[in-house]
C-alpha atoms as a PDB file:
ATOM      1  CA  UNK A   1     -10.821  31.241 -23.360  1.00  0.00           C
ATOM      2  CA  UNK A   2     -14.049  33.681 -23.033  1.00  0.00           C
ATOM      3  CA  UNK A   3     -17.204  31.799 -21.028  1.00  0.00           C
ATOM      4  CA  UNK A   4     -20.460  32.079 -23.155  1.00  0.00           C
ATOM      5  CA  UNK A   5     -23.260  33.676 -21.530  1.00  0.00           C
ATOM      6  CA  UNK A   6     -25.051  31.680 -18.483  1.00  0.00           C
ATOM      7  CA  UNK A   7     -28.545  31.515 -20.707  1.00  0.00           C
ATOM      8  CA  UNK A   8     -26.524  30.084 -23.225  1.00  0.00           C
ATOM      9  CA  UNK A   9     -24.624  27.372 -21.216  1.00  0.00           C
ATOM     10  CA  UNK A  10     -27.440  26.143 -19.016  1.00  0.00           C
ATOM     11  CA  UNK A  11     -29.553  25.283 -22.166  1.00  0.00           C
ATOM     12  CA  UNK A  12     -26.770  23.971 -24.197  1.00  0.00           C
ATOM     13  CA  UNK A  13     -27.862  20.267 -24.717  1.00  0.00           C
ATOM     14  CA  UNK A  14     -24.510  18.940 -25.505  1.00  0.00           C
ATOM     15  CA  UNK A  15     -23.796  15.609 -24.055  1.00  0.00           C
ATOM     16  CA  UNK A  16     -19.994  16.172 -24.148  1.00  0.00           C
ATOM     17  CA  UNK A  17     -17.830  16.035 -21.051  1.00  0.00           C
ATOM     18  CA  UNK A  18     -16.970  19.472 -21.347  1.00  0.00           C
ATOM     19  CA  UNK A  19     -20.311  21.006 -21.805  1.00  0.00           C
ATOM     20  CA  UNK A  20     -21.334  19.344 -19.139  1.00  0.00           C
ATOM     21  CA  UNK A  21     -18.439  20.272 -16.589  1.00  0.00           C
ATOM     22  CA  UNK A  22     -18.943  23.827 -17.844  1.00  0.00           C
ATOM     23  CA  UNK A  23     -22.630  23.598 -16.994  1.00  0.00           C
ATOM     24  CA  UNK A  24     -22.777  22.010 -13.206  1.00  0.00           C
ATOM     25  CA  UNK A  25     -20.000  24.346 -12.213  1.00  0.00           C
ATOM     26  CA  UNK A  26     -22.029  27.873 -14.248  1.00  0.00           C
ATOM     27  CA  UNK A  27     -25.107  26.315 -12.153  1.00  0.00           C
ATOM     28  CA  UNK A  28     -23.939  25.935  -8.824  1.00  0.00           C
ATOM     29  CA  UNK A  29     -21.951  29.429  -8.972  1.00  0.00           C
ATOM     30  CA  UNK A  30     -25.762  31.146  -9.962  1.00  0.00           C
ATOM     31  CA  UNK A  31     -27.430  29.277  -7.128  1.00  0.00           C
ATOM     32  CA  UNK A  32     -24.182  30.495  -4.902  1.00  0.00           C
ATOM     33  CA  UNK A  33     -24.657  34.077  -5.785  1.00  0.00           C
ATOM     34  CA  UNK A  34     -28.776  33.920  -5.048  1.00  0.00           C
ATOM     35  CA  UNK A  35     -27.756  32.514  -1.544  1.00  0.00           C
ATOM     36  CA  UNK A  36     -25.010  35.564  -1.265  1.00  0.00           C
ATOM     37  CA  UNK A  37     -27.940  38.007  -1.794  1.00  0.00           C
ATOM     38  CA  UNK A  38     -29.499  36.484   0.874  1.00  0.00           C
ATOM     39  CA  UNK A  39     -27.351  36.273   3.375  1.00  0.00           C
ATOM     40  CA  UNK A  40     -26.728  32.590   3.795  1.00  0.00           C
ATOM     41  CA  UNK A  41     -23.309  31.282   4.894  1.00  0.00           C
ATOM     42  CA  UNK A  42     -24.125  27.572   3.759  1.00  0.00           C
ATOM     43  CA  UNK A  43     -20.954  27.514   1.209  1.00  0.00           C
ATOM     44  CA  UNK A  44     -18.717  29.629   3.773  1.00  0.00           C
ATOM     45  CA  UNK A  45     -19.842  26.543   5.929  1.00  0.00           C
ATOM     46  CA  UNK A  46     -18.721  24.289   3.430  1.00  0.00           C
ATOM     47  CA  UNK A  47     -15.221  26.366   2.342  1.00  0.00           C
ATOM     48  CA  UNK A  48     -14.502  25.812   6.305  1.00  0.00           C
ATOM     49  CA  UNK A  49     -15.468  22.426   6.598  1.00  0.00           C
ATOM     50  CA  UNK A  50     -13.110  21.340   3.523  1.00  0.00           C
ATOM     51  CA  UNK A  51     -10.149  23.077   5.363  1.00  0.00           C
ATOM     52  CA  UNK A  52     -10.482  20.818   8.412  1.00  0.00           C
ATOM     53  CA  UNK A  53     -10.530  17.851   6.609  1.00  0.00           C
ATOM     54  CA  UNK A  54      -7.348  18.805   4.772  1.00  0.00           C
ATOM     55  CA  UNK A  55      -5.386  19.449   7.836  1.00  0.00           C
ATOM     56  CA  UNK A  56      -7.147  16.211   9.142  1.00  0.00           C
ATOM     57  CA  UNK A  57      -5.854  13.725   5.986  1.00  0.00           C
ATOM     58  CA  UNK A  58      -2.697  15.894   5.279  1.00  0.00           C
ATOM     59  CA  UNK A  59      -0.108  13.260   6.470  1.00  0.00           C
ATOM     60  CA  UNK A  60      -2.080  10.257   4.164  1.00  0.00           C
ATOM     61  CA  UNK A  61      -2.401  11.987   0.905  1.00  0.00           C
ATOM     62  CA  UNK A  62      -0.831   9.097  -0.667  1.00  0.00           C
ATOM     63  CA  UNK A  63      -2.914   6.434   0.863  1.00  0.00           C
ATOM     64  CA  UNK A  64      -5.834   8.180   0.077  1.00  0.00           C
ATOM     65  CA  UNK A  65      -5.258   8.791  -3.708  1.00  0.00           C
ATOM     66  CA  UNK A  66      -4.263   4.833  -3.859  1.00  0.00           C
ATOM     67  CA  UNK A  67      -7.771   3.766  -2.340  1.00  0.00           C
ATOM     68  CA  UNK A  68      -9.613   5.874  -4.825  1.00  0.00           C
ATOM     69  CA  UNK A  69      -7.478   3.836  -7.280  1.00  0.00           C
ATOM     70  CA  UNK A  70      -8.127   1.268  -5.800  1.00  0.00           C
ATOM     71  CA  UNK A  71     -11.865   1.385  -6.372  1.00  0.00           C
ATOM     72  CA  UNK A  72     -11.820   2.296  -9.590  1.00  0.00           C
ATOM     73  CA  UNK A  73     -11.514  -1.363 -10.646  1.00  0.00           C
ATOM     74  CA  UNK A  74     -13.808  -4.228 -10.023  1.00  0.00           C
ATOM     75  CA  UNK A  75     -13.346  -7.395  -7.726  1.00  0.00           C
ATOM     76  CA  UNK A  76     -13.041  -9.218 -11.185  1.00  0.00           C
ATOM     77  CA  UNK A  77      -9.899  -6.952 -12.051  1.00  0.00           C
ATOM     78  CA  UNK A  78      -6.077  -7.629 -11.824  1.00  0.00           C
ATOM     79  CA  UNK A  79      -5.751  -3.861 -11.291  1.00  0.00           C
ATOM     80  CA  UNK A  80      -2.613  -1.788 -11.896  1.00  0.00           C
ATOM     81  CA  UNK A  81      -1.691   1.557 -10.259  1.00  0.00           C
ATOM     82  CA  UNK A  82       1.137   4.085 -10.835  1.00  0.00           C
ATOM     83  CA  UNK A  83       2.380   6.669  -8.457  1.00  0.00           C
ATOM     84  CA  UNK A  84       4.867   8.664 -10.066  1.00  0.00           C
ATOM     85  CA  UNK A  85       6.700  11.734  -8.439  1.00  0.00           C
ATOM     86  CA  UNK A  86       8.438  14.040 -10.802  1.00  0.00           C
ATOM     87  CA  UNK A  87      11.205  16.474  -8.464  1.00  0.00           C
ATOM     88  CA  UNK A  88      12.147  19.496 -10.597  1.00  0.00           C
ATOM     89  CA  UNK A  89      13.991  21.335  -7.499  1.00  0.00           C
ATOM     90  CA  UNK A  90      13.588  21.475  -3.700  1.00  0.00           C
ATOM     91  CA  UNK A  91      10.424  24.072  -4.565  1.00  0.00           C
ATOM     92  CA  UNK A  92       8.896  22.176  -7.913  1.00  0.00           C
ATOM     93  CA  UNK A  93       7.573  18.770  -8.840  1.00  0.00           C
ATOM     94  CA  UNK A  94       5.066  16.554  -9.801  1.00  0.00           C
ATOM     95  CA  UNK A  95       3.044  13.995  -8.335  1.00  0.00           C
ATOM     96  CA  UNK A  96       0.384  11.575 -10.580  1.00  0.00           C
ATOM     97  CA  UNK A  97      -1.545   9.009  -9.276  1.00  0.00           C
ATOM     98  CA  UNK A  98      -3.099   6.619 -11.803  1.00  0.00           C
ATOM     99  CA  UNK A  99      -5.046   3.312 -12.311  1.00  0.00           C
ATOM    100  CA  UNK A 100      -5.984   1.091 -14.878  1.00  0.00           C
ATOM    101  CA  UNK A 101      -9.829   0.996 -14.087  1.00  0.00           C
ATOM    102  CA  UNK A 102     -13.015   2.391 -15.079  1.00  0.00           C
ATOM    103  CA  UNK A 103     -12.412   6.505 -16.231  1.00  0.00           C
ATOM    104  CA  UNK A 104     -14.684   8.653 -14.347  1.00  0.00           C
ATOM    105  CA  UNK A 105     -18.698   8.785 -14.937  1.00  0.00           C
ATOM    106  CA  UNK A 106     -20.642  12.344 -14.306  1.00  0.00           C
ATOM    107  CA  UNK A 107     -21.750  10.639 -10.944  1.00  0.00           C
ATOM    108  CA  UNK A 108     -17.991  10.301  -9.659  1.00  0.00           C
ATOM    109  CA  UNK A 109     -17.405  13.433 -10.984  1.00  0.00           C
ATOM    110  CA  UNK A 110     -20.403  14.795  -8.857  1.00  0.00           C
ATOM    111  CA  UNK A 111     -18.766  12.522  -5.543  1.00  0.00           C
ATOM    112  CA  UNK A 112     -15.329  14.444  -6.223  1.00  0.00           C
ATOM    113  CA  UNK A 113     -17.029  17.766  -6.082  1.00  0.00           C
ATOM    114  CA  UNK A 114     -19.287  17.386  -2.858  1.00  0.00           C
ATOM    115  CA  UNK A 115     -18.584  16.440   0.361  1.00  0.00           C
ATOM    116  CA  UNK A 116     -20.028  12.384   1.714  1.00  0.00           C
ATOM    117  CA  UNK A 117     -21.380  11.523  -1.433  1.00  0.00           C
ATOM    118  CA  UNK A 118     -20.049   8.534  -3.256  1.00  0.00           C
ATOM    119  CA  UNK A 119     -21.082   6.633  -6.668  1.00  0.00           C
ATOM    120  CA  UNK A 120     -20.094   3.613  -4.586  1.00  0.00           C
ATOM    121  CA  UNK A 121     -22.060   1.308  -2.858  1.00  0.00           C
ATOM    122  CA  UNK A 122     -22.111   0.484   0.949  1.00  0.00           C
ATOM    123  CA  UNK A 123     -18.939  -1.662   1.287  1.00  0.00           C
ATOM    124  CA  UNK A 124     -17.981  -1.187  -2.881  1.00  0.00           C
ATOM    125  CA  UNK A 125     -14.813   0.160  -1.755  1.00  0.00           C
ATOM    126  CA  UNK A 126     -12.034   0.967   0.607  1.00  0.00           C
ATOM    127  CA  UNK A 127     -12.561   4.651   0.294  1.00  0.00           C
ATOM    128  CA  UNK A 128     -14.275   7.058   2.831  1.00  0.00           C
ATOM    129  CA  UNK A 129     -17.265   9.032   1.201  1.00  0.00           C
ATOM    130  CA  UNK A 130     -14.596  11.194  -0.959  1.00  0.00           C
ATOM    131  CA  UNK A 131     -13.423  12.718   2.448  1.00  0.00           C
ATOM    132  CA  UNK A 132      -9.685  11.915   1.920  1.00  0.00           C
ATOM    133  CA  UNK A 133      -9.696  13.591  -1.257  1.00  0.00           C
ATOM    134  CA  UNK A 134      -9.816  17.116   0.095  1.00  0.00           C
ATOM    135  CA  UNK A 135      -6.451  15.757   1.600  1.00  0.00           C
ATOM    136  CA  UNK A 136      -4.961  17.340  -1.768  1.00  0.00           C
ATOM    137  CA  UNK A 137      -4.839  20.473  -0.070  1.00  0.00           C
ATOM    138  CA  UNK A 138      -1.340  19.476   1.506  1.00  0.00           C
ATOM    139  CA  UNK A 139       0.243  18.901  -1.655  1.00  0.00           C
ATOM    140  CA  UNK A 140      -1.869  21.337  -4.157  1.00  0.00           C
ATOM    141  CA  UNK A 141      -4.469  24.068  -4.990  1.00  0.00           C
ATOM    142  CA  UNK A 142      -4.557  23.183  -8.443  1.00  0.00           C
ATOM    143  CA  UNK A 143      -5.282  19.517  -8.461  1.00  0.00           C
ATOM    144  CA  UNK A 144      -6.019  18.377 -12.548  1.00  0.00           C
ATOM    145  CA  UNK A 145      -8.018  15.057 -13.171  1.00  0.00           C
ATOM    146  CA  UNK A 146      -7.829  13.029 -16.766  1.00  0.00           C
ATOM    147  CA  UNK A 147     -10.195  10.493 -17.627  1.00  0.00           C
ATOM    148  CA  UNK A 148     -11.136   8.137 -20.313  1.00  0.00           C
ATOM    149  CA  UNK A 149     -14.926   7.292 -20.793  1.00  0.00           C
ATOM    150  CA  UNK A 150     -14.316   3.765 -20.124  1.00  0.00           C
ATOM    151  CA  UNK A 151     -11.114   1.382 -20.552  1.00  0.00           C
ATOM    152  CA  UNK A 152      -9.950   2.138 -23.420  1.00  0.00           C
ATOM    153  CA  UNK A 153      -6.115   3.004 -24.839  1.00  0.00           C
ATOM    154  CA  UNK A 154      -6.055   6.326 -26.768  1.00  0.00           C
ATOM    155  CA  UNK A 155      -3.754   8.764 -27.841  1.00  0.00           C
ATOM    156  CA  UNK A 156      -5.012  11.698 -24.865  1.00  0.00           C
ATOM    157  CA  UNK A 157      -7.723  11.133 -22.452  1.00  0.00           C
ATOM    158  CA  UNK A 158     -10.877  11.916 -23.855  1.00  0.00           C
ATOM    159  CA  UNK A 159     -13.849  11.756 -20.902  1.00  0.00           C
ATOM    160  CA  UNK A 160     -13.672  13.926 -17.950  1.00  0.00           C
ATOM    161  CA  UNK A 161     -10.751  15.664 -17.841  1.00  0.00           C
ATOM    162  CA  UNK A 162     -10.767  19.089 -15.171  1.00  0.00           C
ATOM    163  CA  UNK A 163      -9.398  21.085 -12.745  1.00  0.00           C
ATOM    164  CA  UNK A 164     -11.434  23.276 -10.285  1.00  0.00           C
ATOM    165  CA  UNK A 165     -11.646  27.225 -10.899  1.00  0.00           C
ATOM    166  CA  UNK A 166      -9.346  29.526  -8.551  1.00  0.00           C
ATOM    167  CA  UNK A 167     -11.006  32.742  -6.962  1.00  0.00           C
ATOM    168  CA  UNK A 168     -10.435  35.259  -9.484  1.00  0.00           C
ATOM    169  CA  UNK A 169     -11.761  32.783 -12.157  1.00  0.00           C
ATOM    170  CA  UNK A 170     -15.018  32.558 -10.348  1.00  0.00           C
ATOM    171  CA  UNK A 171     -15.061  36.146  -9.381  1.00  0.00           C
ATOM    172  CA  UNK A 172     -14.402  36.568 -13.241  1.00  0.00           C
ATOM    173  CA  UNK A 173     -17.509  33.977 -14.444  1.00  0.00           C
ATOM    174  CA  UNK A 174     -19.919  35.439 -12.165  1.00  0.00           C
ATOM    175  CA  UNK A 175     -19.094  39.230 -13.395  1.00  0.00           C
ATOM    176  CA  UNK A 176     -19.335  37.789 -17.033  1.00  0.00           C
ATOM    177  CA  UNK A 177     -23.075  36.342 -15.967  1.00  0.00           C
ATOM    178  CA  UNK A 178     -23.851  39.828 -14.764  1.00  0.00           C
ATOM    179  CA  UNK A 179     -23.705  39.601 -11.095  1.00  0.00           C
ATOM    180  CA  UNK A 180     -22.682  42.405  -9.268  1.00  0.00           C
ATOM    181  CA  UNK A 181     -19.158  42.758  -8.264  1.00  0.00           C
ATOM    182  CA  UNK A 182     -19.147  42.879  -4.659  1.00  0.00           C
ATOM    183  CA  UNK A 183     -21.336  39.832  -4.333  1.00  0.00           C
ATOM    184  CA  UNK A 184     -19.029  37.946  -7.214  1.00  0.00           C
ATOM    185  CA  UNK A 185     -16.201  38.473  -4.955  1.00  0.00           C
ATOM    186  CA  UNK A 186     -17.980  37.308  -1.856  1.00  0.00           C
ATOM    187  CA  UNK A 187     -18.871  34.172  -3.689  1.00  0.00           C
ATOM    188  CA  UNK A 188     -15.026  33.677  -5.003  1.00  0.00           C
ATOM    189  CA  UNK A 189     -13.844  33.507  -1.416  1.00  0.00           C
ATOM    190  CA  UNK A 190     -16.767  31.592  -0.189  1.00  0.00           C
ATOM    191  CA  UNK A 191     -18.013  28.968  -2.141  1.00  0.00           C
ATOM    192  CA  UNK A 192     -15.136  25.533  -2.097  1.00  0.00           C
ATOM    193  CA  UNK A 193     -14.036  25.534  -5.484  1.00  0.00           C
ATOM    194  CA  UNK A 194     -14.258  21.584  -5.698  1.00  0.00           C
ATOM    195  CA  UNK A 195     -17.715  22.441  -6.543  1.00  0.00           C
ATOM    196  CA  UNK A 196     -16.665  24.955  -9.784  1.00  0.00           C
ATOM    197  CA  UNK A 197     -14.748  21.735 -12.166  1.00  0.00           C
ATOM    198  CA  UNK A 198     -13.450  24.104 -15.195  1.00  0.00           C
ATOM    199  CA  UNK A 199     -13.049  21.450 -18.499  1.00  0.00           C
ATOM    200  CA  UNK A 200      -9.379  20.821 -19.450  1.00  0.00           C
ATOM    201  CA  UNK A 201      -9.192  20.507 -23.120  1.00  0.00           C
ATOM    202  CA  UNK A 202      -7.816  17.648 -24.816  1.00  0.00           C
ATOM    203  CA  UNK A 203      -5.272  20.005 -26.770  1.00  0.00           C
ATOM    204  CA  UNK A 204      -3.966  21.512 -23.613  1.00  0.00           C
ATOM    205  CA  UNK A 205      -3.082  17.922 -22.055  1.00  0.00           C
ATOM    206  CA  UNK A 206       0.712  17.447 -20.985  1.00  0.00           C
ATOM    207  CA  UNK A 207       3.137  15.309 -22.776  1.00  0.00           C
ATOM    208  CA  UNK A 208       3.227  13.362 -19.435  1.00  0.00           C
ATOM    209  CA  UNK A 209      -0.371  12.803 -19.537  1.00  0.00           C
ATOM    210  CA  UNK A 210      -0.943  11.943 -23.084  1.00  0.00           C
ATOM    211  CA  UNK A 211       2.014   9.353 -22.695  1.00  0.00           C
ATOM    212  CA  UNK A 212      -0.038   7.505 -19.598  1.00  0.00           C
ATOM    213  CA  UNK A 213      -3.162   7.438 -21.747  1.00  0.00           C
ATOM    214  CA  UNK A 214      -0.931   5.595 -24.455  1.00  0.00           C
ATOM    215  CA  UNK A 215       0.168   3.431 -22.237  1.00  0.00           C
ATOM    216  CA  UNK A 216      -3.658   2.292 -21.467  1.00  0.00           C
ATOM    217  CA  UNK A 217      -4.671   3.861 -17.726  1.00  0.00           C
ATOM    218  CA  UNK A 218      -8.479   5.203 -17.303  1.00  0.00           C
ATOM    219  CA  UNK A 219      -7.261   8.175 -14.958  1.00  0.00           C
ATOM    220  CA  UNK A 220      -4.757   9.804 -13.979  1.00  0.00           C
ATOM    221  CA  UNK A 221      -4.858  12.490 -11.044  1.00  0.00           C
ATOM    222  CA  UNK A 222      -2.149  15.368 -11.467  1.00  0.00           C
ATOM    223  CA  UNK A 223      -0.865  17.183  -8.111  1.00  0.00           C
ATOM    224  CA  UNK A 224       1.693  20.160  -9.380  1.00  0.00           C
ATOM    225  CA  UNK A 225       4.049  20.592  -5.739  1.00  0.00           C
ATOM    226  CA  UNK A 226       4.865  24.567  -5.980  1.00  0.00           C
ATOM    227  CA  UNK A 227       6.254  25.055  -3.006  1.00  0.00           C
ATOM    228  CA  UNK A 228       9.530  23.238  -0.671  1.00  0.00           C
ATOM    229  CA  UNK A 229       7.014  21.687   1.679  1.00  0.00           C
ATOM    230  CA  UNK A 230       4.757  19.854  -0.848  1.00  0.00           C
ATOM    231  CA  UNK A 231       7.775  18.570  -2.292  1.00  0.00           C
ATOM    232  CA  UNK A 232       9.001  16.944   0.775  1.00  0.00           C
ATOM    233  CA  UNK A 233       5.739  16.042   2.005  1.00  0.00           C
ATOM    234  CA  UNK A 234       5.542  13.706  -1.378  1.00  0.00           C
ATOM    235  CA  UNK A 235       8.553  12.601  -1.924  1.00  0.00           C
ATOM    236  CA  UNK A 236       8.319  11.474   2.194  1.00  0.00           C
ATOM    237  CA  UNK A 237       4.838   9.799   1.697  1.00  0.00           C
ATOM    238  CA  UNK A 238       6.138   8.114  -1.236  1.00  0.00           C
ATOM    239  CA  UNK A 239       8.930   6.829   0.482  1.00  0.00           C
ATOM    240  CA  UNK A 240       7.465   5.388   3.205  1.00  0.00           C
ATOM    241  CA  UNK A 241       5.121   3.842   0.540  1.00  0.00           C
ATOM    242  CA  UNK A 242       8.025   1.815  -0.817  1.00  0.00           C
ATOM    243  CA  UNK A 243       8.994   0.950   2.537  1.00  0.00           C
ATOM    244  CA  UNK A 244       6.430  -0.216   4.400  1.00  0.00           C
ATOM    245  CA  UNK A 245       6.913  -3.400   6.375  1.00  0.00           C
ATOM    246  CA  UNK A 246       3.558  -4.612   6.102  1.00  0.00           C
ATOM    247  CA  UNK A 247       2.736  -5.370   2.502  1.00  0.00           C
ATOM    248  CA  UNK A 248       0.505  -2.688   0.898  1.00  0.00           C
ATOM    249  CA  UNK A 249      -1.545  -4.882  -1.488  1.00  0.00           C
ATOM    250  CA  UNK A 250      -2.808  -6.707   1.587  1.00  0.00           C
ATOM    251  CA  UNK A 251      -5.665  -4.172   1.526  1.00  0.00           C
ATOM    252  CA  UNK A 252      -5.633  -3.701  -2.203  1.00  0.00           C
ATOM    253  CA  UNK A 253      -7.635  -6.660  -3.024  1.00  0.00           C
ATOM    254  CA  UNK A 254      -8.157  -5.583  -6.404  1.00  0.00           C
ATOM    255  CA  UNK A 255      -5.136  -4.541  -7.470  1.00  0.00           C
ATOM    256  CA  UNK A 256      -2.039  -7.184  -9.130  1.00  0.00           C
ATOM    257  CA  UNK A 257       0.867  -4.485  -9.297  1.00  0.00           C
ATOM    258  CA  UNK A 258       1.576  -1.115  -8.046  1.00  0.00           C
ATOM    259  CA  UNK A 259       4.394   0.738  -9.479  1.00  0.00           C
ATOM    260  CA  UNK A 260       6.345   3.525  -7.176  1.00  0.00           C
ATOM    261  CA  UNK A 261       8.721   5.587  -9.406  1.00  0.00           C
ATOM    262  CA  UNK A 262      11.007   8.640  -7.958  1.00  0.00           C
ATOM    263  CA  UNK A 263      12.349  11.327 -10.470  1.00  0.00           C
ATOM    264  CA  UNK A 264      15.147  13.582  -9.532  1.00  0.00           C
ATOM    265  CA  UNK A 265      16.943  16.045 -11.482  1.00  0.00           C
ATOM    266  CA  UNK A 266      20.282  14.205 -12.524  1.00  0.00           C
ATOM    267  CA  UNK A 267      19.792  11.133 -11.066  1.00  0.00           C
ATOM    268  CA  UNK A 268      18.810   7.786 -12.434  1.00  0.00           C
ATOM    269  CA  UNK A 269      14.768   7.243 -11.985  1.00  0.00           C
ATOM    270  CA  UNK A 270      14.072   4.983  -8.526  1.00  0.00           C
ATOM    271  CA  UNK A 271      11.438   2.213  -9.509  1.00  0.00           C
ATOM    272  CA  UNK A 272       9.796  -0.282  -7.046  1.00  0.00           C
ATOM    273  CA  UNK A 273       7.349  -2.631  -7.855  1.00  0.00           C
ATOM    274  CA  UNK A 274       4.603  -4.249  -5.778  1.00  0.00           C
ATOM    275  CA  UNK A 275       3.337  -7.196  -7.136  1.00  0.00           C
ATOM    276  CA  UNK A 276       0.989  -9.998  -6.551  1.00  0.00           C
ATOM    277  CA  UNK A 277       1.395 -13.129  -8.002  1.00  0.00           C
ATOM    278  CA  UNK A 278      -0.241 -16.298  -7.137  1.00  0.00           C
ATOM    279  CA  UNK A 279       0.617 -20.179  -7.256  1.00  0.00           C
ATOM    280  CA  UNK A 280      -2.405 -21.810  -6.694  1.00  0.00           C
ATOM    281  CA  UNK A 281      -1.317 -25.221  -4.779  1.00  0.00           C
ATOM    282  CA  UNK A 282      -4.156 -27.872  -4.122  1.00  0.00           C
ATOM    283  CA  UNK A 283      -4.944 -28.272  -0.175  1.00  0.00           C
ATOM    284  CA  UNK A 284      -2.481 -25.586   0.817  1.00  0.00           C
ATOM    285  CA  UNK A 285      -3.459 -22.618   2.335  1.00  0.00           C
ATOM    286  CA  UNK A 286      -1.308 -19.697   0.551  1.00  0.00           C
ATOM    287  CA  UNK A 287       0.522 -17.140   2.678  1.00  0.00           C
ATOM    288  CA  UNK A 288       2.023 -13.827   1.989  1.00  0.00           C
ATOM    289  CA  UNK A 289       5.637 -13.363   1.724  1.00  0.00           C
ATOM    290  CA  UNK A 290       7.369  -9.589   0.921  1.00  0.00           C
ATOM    291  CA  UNK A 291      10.166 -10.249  -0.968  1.00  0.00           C
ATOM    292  CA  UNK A 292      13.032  -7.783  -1.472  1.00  0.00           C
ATOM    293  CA  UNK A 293      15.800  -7.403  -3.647  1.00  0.00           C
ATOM    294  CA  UNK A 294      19.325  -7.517  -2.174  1.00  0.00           C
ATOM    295  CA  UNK A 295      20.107  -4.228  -2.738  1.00  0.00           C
ATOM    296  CA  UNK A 296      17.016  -2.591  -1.294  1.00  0.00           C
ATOM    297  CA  UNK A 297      15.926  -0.944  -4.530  1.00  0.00           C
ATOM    298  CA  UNK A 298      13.320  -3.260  -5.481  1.00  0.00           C
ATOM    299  CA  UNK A 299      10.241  -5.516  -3.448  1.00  0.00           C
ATOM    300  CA  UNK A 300       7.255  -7.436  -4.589  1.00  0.00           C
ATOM    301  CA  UNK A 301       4.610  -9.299  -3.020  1.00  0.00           C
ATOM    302  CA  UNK A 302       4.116 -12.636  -3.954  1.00  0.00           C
ATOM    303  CA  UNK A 303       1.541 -15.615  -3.070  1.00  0.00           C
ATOM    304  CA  UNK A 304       2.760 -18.259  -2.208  1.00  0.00           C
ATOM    305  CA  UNK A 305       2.668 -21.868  -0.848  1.00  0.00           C
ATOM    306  CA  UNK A 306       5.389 -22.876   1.901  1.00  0.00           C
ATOM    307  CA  UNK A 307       6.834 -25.269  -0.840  1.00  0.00           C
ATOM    308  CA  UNK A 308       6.384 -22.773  -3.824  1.00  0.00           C
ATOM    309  CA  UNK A 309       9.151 -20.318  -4.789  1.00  0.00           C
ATOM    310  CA  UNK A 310       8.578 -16.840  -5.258  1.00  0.00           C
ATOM    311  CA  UNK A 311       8.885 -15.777  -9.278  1.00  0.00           C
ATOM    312  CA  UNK A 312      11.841 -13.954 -10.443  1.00  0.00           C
ATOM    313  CA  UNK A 313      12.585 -10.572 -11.849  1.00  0.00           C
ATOM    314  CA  UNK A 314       9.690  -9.496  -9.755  1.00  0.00           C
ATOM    315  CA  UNK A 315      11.892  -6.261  -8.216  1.00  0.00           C
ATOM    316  CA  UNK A 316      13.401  -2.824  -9.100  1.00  0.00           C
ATOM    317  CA  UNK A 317      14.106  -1.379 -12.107  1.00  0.00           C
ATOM    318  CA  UNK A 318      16.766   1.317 -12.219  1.00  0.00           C
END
């Protein structure tokens, strides 16, 4: 799709989520290229700076997605998450993340894009200033966020919905604003392109996508695995997930279930779910208990008084 002229897009007034993902990533790329022509390094700095922190988080990708989940809901909430890891071959997959919370607002949108700034509050959340999101970079370079504008159930996500420009798309935008080509390729392989969000349009969404706004969740984050060792990498992180001995909705205090599914080609789907469910007794103190199915292909995480029995059917689903 051709980019309108710069002029054009930075005095567009339109309030829609695309016109104004198309505008903060056109603005920051001009106020990139006046920086190139003067000879700072400030977004070199930055390009640098995300790369550490990816080879810092790489081995919690997974944990890190979950506590942005996480904090997308409220302490009010009996939250829901879905991690969902699609294996096409030992070089292709799929991994989405997604939660039942609040979609994304511009300011979350502006947290995602820079570096230790958060739409949360001091001690809103579990999550880390938006640090562990550059994480991503173990699994993906092409990392594609969906979004409803609040909780809603639709047909395809309609709020926020973007993926971040590669280097010969902003190389490509900045020549198309009229900036000269050796500085529009300095830029492309300078700037981090978290800070250029390009709009995905509701008519391009996924089948897989539109079915998870159906089935009611605010946002969903896509990683595509194009390569053997992002593939393993999830499908380990995943695993472990479903496996851990201390129960992980201990430190989701927001959440009621998370759902861990495993698709591989020609095999039945492997579904686990984490659950919380609580029997409130009067004058005893409830504990935690992880409860596992016999076989090992199910566990849930139940609430419970010592004299209370955990609920059924609260396991694996082939």
């Amino acid at each position: 799709m051709q980019s309108a002229p710069l002029h054009a897009v930075l005095t567009d007034t339109s309030r829609s989520p695309e016109a104004e993902l198309d505008r903060c990533g056109r603005a920051e790329l001009a106020t990139a290229a006046y920086a190139a022509r003067h000879g700072s390094q400030v977004y070199q700095s930055l390009k640098n700076l995300t790369e550490v922190i990816g080879t810092q988080y790489g081995d919690r990708v997974l944990y890190e997605l979950i506590q942005n989940a996480h904090d997308a809901h409220t302490a009010d909430d009996h939250g829901r998450i879905l991690v969902r890891l699609v294996v096409k071959s030992p070089t292709e997959g799929c991994l989405y993340v997604a939660n039942g919370g609040a979609g994304f607002r511009r300011e979350d949108v502006d947290a995602i894009r820079n570096l230790a700034i958060s739409g949360k509050e001091i001690g809103e959340g579990i999550g880390n200033k938006g640090l562990g999101f550059r994480s991503i970079e173990a699994l993906t370079d092409d990392v594609q966020i969906y979004s409803q504008p609040g909780r809603t159930r639709a047909e395809r996500f309609s709020g926020y919905c973007f993926r971040f420009a590669n280097v010969d798309e902003i190389a490509n935008l900045l020549i198309a604003d009229d900036v000269a080509v050796p500085i529009a390729k300095q830029v492309a392989t300078s700037i981090p392109r978290y800070l250029v969000p390009r709009p995905l349009f509701r008519h391009e969404q996924p089948d897989e996508v539109t079915a998870l706004a159906r089935a009611g969740y605010a946002t969903v984050i896509t990683l595509p695995l194009r390569h053997a060792e992002a593939v393993g990498l999830a499908t380990e992180q995943v695993r472990l997930l479903a496996d851990l001995e201390v129960p992980l909705l201990l430190f989701l205090a927001r959440i009621e279930q998370v759902q861990l599914e495993i698709h591989l080609p020609n095999r039945r789907p492997i579904r686990r779910y984490l659950r919380r469910n609580q029997t409130p007794i009067a004058a005893t103190p409830p504990r935690l208990q992880y409860v596992r199915s016999r076989r090992g292909r199910g566990s849930a995480i139940s609430h419970h008084a010592p004299s209370a029995r955990p609920r059924s059917g609260s396991g694996c689903s082939p």
